[in-house]
N, C-alpha and C. Protein backbone atom coordinates (compact mmCIF):
# COMPACT_ATOMS: atom_id res chain seq x y z
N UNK A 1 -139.42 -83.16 -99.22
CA UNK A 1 -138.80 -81.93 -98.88
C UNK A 1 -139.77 -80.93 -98.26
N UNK A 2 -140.91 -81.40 -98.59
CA UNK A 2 -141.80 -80.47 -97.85
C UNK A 2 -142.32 -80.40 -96.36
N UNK A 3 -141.34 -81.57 -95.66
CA UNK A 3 -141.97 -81.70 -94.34
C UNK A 3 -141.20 -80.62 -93.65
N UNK A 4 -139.44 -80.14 -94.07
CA UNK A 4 -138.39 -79.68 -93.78
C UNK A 4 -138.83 -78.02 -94.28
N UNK A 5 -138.90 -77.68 -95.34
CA UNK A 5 -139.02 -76.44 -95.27
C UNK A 5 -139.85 -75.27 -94.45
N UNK A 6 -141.02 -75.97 -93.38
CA UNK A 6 -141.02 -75.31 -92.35
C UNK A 6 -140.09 -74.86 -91.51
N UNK A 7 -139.66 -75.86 -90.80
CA UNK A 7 -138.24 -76.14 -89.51
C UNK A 7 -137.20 -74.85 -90.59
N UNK A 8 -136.61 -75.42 -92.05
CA UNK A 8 -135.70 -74.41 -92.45
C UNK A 8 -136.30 -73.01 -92.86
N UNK A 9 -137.72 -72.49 -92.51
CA UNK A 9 -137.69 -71.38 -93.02
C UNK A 9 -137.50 -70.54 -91.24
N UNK A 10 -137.99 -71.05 -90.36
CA UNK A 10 -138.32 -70.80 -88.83
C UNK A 10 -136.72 -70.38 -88.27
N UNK A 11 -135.75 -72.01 -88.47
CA UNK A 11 -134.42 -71.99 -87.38
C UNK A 11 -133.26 -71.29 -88.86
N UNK A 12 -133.61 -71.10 -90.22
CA UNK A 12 -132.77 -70.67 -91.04
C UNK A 12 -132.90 -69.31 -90.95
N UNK A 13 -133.83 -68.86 -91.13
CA UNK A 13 -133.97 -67.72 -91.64
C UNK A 13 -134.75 -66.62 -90.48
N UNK A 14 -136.17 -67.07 -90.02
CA UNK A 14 -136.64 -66.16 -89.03
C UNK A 14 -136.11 -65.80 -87.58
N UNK A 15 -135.26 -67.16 -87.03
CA UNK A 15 -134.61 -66.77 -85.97
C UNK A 15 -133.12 -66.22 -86.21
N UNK A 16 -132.67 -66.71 -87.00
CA UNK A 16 -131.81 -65.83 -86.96
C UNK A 16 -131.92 -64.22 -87.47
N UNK A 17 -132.91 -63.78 -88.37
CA UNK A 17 -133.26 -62.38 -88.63
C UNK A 17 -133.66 -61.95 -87.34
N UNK A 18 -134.44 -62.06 -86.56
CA UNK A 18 -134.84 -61.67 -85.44
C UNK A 18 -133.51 -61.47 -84.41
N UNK A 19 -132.60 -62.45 -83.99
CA UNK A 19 -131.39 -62.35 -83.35
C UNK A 19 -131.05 -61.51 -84.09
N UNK A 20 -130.77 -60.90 -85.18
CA UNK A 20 -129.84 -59.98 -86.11
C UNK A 20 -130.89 -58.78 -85.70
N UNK A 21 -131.89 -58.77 -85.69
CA UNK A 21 -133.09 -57.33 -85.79
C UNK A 21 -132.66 -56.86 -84.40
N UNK A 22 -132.65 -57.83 -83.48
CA UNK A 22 -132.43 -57.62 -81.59
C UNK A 22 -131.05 -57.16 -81.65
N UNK A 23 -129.81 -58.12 -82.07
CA UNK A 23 -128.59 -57.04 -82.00
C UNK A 23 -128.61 -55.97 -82.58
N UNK A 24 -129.21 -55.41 -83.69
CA UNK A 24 -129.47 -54.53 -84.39
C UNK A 24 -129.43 -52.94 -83.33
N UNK A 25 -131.24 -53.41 -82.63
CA UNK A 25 -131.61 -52.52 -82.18
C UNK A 25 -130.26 -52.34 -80.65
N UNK A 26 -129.98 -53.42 -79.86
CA UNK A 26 -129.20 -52.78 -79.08
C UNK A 26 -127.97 -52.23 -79.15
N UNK A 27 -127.61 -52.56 -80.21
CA UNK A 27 -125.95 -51.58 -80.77
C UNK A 27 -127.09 -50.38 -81.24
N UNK A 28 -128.06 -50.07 -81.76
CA UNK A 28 -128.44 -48.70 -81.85
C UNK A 28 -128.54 -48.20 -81.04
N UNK A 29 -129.05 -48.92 -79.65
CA UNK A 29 -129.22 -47.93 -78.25
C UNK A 29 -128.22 -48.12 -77.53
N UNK A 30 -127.49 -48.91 -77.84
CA UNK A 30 -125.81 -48.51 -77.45
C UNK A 30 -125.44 -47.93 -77.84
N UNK A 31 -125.55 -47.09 -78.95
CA UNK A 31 -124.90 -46.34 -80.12
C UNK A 31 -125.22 -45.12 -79.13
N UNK A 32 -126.32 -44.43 -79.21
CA UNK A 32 -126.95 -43.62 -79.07
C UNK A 32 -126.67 -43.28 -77.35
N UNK A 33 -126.55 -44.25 -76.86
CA UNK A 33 -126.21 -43.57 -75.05
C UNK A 33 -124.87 -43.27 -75.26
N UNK A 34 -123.88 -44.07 -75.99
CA UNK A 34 -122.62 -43.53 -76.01
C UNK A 34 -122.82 -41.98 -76.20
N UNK A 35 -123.41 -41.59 -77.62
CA UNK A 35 -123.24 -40.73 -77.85
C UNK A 35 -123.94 -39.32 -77.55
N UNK A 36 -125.11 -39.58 -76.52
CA UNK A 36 -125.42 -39.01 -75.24
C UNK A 36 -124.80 -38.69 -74.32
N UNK A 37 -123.96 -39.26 -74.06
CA UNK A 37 -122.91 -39.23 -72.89
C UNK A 37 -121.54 -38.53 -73.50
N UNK A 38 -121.18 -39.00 -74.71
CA UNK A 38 -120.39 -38.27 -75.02
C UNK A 38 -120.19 -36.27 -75.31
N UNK A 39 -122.15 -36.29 -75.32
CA UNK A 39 -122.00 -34.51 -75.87
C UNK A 39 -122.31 -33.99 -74.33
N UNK A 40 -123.10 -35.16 -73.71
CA UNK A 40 -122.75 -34.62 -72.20
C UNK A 40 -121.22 -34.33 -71.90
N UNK A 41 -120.53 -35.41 -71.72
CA UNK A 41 -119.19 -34.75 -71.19
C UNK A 41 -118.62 -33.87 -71.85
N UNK A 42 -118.67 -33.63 -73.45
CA UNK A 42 -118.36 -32.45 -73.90
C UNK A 42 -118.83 -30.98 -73.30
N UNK A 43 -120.07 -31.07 -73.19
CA UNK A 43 -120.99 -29.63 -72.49
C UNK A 43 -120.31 -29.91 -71.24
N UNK A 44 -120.25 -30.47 -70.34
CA UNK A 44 -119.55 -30.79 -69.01
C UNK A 44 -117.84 -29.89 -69.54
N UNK A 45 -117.12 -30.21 -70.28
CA UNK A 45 -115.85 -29.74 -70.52
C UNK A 45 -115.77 -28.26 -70.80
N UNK A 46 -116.70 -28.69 -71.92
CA UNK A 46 -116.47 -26.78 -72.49
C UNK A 46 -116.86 -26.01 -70.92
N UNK A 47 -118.34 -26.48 -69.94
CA UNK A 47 -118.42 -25.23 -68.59
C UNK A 47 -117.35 -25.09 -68.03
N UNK A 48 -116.80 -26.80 -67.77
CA UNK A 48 -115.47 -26.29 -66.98
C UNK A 48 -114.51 -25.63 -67.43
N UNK A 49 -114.49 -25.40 -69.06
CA UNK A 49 -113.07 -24.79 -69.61
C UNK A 49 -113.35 -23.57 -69.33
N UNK A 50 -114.87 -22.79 -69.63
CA UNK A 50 -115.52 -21.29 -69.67
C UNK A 50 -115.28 -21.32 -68.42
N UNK A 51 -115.54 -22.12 -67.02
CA UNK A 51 -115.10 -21.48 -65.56
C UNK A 51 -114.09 -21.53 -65.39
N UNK A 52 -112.73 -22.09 -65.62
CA UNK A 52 -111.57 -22.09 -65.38
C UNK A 52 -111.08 -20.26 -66.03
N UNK A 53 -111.38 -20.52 -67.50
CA UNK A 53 -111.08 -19.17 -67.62
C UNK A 53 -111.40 -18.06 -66.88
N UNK A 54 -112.89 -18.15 -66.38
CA UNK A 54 -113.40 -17.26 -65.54
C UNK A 54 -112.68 -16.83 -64.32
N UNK A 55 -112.15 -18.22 -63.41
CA UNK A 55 -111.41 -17.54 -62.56
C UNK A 55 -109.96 -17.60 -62.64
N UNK A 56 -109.54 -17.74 -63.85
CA UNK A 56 -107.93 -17.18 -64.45
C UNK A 56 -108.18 -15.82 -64.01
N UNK A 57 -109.37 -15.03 -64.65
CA UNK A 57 -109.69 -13.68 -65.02
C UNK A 57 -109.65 -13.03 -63.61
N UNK A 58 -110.64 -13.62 -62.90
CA UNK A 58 -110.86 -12.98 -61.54
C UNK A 58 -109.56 -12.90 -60.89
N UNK A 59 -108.74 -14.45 -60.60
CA UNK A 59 -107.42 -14.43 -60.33
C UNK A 59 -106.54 -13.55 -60.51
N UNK A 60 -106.25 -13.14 -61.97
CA UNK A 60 -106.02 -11.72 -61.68
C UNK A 60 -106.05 -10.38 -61.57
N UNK A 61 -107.55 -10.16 -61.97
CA UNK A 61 -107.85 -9.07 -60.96
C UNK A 61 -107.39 -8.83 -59.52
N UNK A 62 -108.06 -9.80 -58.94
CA UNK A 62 -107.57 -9.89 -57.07
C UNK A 62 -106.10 -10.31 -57.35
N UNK A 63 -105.40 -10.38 -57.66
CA UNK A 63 -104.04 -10.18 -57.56
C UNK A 63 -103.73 -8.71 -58.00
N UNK A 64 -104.12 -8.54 -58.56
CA UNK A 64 -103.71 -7.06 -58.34
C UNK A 64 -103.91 -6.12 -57.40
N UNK A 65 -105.19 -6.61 -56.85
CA UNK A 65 -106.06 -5.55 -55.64
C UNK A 65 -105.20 -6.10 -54.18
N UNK A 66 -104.48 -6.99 -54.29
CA UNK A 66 -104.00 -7.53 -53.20
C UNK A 66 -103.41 -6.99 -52.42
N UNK A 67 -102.01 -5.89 -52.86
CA UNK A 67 -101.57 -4.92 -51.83
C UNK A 67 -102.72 -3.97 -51.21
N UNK A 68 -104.13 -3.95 -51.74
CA UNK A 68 -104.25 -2.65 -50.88
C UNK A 68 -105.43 -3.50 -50.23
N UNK A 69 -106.03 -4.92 -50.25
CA UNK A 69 -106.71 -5.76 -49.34
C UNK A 69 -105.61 -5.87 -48.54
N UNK A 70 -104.50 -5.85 -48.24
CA UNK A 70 -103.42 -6.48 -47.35
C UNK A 70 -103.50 -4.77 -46.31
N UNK A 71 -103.43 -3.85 -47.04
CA UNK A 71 -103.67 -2.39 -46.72
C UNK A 71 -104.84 -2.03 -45.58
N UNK A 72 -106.22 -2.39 -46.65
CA UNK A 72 -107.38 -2.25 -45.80
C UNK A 72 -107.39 -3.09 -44.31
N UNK A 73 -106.99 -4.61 -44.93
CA UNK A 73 -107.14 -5.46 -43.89
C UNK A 73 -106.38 -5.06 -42.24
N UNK A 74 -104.74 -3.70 -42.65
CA UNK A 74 -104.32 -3.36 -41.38
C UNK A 74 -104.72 -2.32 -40.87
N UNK A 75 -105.53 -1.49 -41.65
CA UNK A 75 -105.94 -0.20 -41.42
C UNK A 75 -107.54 -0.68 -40.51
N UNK A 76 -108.49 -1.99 -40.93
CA UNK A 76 -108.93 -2.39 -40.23
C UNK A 76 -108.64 -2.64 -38.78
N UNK A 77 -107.64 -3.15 -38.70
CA UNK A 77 -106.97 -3.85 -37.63
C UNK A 77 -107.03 -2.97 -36.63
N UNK A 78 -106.22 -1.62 -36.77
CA UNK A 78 -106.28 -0.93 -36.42
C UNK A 78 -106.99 -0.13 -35.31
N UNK A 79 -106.59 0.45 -33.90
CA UNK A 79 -107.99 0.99 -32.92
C UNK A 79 -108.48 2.24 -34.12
N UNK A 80 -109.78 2.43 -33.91
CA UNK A 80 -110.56 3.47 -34.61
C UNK A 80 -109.71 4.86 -34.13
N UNK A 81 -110.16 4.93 -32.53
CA UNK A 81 -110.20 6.15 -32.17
C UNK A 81 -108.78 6.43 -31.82
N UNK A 82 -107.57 6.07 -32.35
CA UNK A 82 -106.19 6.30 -31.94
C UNK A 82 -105.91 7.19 -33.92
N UNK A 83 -106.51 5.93 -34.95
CA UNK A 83 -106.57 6.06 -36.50
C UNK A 83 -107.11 7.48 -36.61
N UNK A 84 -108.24 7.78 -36.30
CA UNK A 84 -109.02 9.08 -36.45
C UNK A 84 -108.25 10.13 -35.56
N UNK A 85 -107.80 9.80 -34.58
CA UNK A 85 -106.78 11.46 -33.81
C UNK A 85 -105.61 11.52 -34.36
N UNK A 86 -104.65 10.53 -35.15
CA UNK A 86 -103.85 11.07 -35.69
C UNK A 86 -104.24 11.38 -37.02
N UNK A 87 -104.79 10.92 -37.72
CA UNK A 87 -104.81 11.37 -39.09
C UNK A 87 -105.67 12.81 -39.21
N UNK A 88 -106.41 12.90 -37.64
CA UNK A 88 -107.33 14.36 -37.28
C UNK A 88 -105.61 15.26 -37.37
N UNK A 89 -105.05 15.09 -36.94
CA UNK A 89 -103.72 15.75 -36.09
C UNK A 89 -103.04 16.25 -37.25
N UNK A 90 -102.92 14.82 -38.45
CA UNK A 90 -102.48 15.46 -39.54
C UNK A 90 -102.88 16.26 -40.35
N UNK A 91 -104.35 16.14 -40.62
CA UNK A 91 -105.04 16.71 -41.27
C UNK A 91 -105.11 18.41 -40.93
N UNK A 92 -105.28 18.79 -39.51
CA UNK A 92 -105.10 20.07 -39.08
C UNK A 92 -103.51 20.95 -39.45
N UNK A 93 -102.45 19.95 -39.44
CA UNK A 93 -101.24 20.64 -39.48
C UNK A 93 -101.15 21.78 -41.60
N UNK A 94 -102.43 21.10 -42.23
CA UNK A 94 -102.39 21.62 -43.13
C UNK A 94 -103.28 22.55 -43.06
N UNK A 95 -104.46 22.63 -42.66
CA UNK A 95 -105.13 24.08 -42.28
C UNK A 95 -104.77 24.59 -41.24
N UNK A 96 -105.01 26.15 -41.99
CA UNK A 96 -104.77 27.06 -40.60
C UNK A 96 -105.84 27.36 -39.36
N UNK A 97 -105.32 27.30 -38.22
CA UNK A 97 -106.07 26.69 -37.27
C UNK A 97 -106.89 28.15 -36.67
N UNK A 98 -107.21 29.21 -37.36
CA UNK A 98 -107.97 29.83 -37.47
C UNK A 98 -109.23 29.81 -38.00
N UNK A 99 -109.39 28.88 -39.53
CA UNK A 99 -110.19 28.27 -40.70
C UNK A 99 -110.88 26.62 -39.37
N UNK A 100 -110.02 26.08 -38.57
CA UNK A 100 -110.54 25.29 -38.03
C UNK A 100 -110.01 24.58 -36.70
N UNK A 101 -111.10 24.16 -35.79
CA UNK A 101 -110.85 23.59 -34.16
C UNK A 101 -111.42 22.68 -34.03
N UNK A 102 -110.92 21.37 -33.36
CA UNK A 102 -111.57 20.79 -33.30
C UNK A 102 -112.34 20.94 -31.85
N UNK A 103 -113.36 20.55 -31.50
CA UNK A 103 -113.78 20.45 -30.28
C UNK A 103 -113.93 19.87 -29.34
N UNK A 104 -114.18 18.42 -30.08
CA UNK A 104 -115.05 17.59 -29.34
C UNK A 104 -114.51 16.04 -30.13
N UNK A 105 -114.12 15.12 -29.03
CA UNK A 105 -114.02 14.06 -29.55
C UNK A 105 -114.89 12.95 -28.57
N UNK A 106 -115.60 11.90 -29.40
CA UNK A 106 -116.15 11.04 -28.19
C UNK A 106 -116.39 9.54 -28.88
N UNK A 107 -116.24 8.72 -28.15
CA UNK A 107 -116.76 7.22 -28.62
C UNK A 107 -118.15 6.67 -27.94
N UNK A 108 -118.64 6.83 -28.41
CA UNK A 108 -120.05 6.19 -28.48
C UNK A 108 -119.98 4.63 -27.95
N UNK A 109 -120.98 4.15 -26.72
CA UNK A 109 -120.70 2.77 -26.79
C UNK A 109 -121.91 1.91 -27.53
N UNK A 110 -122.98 2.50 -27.63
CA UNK A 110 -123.97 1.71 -28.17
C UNK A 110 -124.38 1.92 -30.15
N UNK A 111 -123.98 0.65 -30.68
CA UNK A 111 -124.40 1.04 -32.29
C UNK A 111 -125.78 1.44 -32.44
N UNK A 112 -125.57 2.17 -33.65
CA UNK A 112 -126.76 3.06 -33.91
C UNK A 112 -126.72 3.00 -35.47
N UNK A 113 -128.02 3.28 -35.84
CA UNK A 113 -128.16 3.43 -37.06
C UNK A 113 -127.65 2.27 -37.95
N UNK A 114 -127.06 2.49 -38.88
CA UNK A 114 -126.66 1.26 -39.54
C UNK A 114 -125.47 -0.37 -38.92
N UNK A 115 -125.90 0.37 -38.06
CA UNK A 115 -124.27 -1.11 -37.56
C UNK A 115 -125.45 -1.40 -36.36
N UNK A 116 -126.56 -1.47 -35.82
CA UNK A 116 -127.51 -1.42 -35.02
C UNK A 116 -127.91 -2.74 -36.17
N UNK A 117 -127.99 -2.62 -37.20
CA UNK A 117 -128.93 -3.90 -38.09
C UNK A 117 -127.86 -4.86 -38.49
N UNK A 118 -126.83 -4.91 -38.46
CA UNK A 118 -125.41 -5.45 -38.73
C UNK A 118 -124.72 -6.73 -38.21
N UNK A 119 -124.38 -7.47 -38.34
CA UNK A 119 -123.63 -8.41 -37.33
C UNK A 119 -121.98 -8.10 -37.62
N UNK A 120 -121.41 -7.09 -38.38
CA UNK A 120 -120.03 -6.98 -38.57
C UNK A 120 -119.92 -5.73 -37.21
N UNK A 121 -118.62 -6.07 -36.58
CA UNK A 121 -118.67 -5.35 -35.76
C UNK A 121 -118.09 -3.96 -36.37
N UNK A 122 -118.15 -3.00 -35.07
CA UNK A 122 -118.64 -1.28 -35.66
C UNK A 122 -118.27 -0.67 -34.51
N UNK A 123 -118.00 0.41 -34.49
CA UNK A 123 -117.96 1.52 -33.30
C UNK A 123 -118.53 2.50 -33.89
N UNK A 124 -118.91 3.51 -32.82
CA UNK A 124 -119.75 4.71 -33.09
C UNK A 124 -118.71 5.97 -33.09
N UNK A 125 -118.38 6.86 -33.48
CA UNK A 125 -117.36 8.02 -33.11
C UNK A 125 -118.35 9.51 -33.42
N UNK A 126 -118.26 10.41 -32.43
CA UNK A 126 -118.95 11.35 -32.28
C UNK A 126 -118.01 12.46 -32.27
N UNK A 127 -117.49 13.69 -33.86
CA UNK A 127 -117.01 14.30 -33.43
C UNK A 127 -117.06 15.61 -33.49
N UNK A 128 -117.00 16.84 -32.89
CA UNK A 128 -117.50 18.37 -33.22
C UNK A 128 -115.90 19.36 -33.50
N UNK A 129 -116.61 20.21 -34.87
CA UNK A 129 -115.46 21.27 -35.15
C UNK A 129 -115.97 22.36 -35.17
N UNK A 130 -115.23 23.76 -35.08
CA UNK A 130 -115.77 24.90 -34.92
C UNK A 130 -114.87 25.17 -36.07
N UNK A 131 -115.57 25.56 -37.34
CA UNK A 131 -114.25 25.99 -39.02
C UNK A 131 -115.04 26.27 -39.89
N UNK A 132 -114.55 27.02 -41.09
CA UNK A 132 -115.32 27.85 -42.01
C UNK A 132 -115.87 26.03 -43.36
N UNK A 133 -116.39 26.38 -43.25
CA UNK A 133 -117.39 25.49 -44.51
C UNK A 133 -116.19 24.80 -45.64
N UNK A 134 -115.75 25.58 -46.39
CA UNK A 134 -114.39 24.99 -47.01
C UNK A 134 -113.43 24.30 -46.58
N UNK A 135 -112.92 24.28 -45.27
CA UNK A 135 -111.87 23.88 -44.27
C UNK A 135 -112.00 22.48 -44.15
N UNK A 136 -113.94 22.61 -43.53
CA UNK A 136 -114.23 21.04 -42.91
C UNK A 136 -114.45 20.27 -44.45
N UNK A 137 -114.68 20.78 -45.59
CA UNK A 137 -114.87 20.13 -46.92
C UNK A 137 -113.45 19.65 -46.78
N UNK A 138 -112.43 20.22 -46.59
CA UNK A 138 -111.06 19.21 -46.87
C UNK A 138 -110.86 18.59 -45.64
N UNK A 139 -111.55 19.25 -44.67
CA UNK A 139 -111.16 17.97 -43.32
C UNK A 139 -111.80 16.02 -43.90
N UNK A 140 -113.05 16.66 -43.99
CA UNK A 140 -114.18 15.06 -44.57
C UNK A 140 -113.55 14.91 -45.67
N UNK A 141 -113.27 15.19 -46.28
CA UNK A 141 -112.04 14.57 -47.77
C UNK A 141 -110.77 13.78 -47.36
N UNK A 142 -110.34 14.75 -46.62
CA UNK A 142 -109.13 13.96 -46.48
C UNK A 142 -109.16 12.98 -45.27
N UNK A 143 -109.69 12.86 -44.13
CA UNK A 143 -109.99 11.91 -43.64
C UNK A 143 -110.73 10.90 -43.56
N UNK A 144 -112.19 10.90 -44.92
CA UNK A 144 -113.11 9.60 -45.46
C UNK A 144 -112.04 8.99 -46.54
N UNK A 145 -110.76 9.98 -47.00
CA UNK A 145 -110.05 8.79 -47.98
C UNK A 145 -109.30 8.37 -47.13
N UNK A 146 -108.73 9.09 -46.15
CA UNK A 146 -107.56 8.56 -45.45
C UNK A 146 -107.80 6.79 -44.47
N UNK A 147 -109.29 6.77 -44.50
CA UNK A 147 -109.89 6.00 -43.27
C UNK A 147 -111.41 5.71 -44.25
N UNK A 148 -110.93 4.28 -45.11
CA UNK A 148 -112.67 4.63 -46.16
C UNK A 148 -113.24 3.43 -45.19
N UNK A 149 -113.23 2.99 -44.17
CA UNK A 149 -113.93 2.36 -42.93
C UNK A 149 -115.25 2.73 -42.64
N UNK A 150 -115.06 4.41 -42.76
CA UNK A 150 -115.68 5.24 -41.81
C UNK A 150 -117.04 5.60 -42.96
N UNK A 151 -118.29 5.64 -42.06
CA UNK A 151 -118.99 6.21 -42.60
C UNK A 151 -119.82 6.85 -41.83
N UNK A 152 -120.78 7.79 -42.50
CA UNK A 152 -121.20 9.28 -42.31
C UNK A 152 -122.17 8.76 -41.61
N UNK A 153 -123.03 8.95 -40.40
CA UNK A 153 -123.72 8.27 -40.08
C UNK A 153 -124.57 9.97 -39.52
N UNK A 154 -124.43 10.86 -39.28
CA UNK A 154 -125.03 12.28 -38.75
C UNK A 154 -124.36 13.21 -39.09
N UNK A 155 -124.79 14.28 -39.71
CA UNK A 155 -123.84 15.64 -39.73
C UNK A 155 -125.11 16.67 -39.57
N UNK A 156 -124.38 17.51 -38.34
CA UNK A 156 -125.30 18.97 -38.18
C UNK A 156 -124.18 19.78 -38.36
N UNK A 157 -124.97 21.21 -39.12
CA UNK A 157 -123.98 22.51 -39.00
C UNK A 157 -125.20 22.95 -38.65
N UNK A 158 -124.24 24.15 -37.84
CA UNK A 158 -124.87 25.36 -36.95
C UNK A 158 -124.19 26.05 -36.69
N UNK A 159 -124.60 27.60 -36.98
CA UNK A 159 -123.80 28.83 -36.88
C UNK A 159 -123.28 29.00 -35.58
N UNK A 160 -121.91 29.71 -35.65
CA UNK A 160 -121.21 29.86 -34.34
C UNK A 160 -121.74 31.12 -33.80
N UNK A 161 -121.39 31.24 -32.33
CA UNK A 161 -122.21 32.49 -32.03
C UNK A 161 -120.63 33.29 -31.62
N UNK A 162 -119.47 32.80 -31.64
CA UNK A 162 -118.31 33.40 -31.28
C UNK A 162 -117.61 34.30 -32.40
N UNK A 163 -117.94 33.05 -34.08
CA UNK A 163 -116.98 33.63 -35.08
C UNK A 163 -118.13 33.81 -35.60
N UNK A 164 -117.19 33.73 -37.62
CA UNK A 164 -117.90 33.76 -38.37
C UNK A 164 -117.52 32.39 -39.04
N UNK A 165 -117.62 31.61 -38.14
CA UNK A 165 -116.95 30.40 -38.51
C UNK A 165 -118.73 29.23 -38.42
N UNK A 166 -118.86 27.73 -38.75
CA UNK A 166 -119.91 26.97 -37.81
C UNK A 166 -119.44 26.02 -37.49
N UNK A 167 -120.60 25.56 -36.86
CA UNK A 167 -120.07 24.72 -35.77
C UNK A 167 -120.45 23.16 -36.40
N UNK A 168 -119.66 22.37 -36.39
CA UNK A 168 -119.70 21.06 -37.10
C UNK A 168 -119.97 19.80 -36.11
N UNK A 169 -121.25 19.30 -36.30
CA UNK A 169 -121.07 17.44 -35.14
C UNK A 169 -121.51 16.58 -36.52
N UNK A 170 -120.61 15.35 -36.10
CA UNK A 170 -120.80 14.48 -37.03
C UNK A 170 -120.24 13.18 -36.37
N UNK A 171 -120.87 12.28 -36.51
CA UNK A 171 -120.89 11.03 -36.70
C UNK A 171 -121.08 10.07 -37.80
N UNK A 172 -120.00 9.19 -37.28
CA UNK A 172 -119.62 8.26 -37.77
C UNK A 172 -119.54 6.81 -37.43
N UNK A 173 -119.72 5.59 -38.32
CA UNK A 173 -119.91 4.56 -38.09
C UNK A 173 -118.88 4.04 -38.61
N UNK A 174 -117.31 3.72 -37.65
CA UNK A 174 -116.50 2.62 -38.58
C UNK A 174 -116.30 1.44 -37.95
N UNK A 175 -116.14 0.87 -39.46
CA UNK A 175 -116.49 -0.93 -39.29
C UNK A 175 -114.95 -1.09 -39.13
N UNK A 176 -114.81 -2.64 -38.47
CA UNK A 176 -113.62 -2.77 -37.69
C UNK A 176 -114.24 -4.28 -38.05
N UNK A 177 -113.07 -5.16 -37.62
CA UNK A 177 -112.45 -6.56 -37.66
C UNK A 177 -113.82 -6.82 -36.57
């Protein structure tokens, strides 16, 4: 019996422990990538669930802002210098045209100042009033809300030498389509 209990300790017992030690270890590292992969796709789920919510949220925000992007977008559309003489036109029918005149209207063809560094297109508008200090405060009020396109790009006052009124130039830079 002693020639055999080599051969049965080798093909009984050591190879097969070893085949058992080897499946062992690769169901552990099978184990273990599964479950690598599994907290990956979890972290993968939960970002996408946290971004989905995210733009639920945004979604409706901008749904709400939508009538007045639909607003801006025609008031864009819009010629500048037709937008600015009537809403000028309206704006005067509420002051008395003693308190204010306009003088001077002009379109500028070359950008300047901030629409000069810009690739959105822009026009220049150049315009002068002769009106008491309070007057032109509700003129620039009510025509930077009426027209929020427009921005301030120069303002001089200078005393009139006719009234007791001054004399107003200002420019403006509005952005357009």
């Amino acid at each position: 019996m002693n020639y055999y209990r080599q051969s049965i300790i080798l093909f009984g017992f050591a190879i097969p422990a070893l085949v058992a030690l080897v499946l062992v270890g690769i169901l552990l590292l099978v184990k273990s990538n599964v479950t690598e992969s599994f907290q990956q796709k979890q972290s993968l789920f939960k970002n996408y669930e946290s971004n989905r919510i995210n733009a639920l949220a945004l979604e409706a925000q901008i749904s709400k802002k939508r009538p007045h992007m639909q607003r801006w977008a025609s008031q864009l559309n819009q010629e500048t210098a037709s937008a600015i003489n009537s809403n000028l036109r309206s704006i005067a029918d509420k002051i008395p045209s003693k308190e204010y005149q306009p003088t001077s209207f002009e379109r500028l063809n070359l950008p300047s100042g901030f629409a000069s560094a810009s690739a959105q297109k822009s026009s220049q508008i150049r315009l002068a009033f002769r009106a008491n200090y309070r007057s032109m405060q509700r003129v620039f009020l009510d025509l930077e809300t009426r027209m929020p396109q427009l921005q301030l790009q120069e303002l001089r006052i200078d005393p009139s030498t006719q009234s007791s009124n001054l004399n107003f130039q200002v420019t403006y830079t509005a952005w357009e389509n």
